[in-house]
Protein backbone atom coordinates (compact mmCIF):
# COMPACT_ATOMS: atom_id res chain seq x y z
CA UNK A 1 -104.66 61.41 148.06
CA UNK A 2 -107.14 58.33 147.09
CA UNK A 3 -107.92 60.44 143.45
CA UNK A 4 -104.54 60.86 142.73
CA UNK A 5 -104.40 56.85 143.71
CA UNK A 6 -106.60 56.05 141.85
CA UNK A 7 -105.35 58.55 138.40
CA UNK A 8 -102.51 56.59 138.57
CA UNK A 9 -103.99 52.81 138.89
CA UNK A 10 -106.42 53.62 136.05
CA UNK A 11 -102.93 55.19 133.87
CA UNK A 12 -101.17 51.62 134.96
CA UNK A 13 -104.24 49.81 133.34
CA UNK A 14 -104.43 51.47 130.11
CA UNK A 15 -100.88 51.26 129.50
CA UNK A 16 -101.33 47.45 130.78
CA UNK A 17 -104.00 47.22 128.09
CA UNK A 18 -102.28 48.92 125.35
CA UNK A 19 -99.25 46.07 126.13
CA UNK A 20 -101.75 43.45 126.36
CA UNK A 21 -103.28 44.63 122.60
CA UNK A 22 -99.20 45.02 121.44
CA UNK A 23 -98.29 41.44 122.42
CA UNK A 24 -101.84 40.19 120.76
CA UNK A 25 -100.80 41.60 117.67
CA UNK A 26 -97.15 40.44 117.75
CA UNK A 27 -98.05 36.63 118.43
CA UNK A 28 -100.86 36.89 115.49
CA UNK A 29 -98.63 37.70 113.66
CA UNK A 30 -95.98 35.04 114.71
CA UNK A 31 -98.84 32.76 114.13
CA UNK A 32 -99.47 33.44 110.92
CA UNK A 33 -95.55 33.28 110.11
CA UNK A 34 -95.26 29.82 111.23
CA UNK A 35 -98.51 28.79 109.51
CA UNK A 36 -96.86 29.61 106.34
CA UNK A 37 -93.47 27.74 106.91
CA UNK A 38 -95.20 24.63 107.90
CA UNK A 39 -96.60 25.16 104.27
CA UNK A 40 -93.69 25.54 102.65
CA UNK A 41 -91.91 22.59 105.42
CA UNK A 42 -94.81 20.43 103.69
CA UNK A 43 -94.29 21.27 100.56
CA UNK A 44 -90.77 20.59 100.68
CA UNK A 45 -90.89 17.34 102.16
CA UNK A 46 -93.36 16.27 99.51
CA UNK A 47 -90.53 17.36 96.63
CA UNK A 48 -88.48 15.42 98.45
CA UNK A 49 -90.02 12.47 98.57
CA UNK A 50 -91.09 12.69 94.91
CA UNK A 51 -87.69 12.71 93.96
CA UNK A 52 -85.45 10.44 95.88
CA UNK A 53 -82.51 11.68 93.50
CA UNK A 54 -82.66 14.68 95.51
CA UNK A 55 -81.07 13.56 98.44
CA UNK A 56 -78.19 12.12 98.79
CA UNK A 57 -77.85 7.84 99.42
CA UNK A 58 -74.47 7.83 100.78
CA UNK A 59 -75.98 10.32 104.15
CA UNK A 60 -77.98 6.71 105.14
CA UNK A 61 -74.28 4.42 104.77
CA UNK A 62 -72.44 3.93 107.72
CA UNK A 63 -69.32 6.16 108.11
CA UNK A 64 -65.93 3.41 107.98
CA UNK A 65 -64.90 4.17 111.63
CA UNK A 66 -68.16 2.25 112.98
């Protein structure tokens, strides 16, 4: 009884393992994802501020209701 027991503990902890290694890989990924839209989030903002055209004045005015 104790070796079958134990079979299955040390099956539980591979598959645990083999999870552990899926999820590593997923949120490296993930990472790297949002590493490169910060980049382009960066970029963007920097077009926008070069060119103030870009965006539109009237957003900033007060709507007439206030």
């Amino acid at each position: 009884m104790d070796e079958k027991r134990i079979a299955e503990l040390e099956i539980r902890y591979m598959q645990q393992q083999e999870t552990l290694q899926e999820l590593s890989d997923v949120l490296y990924q993930q990472q790297r994802v949002i590493e490169a839209l910060r980049v382009e989030l960066d970029m963007l903002k920097k077009k926008l501020e070069a060119e103030p055209g870009l965006v539109d004045s009237r957003q900033h005015e007060r709507p007439p209701h206030y």
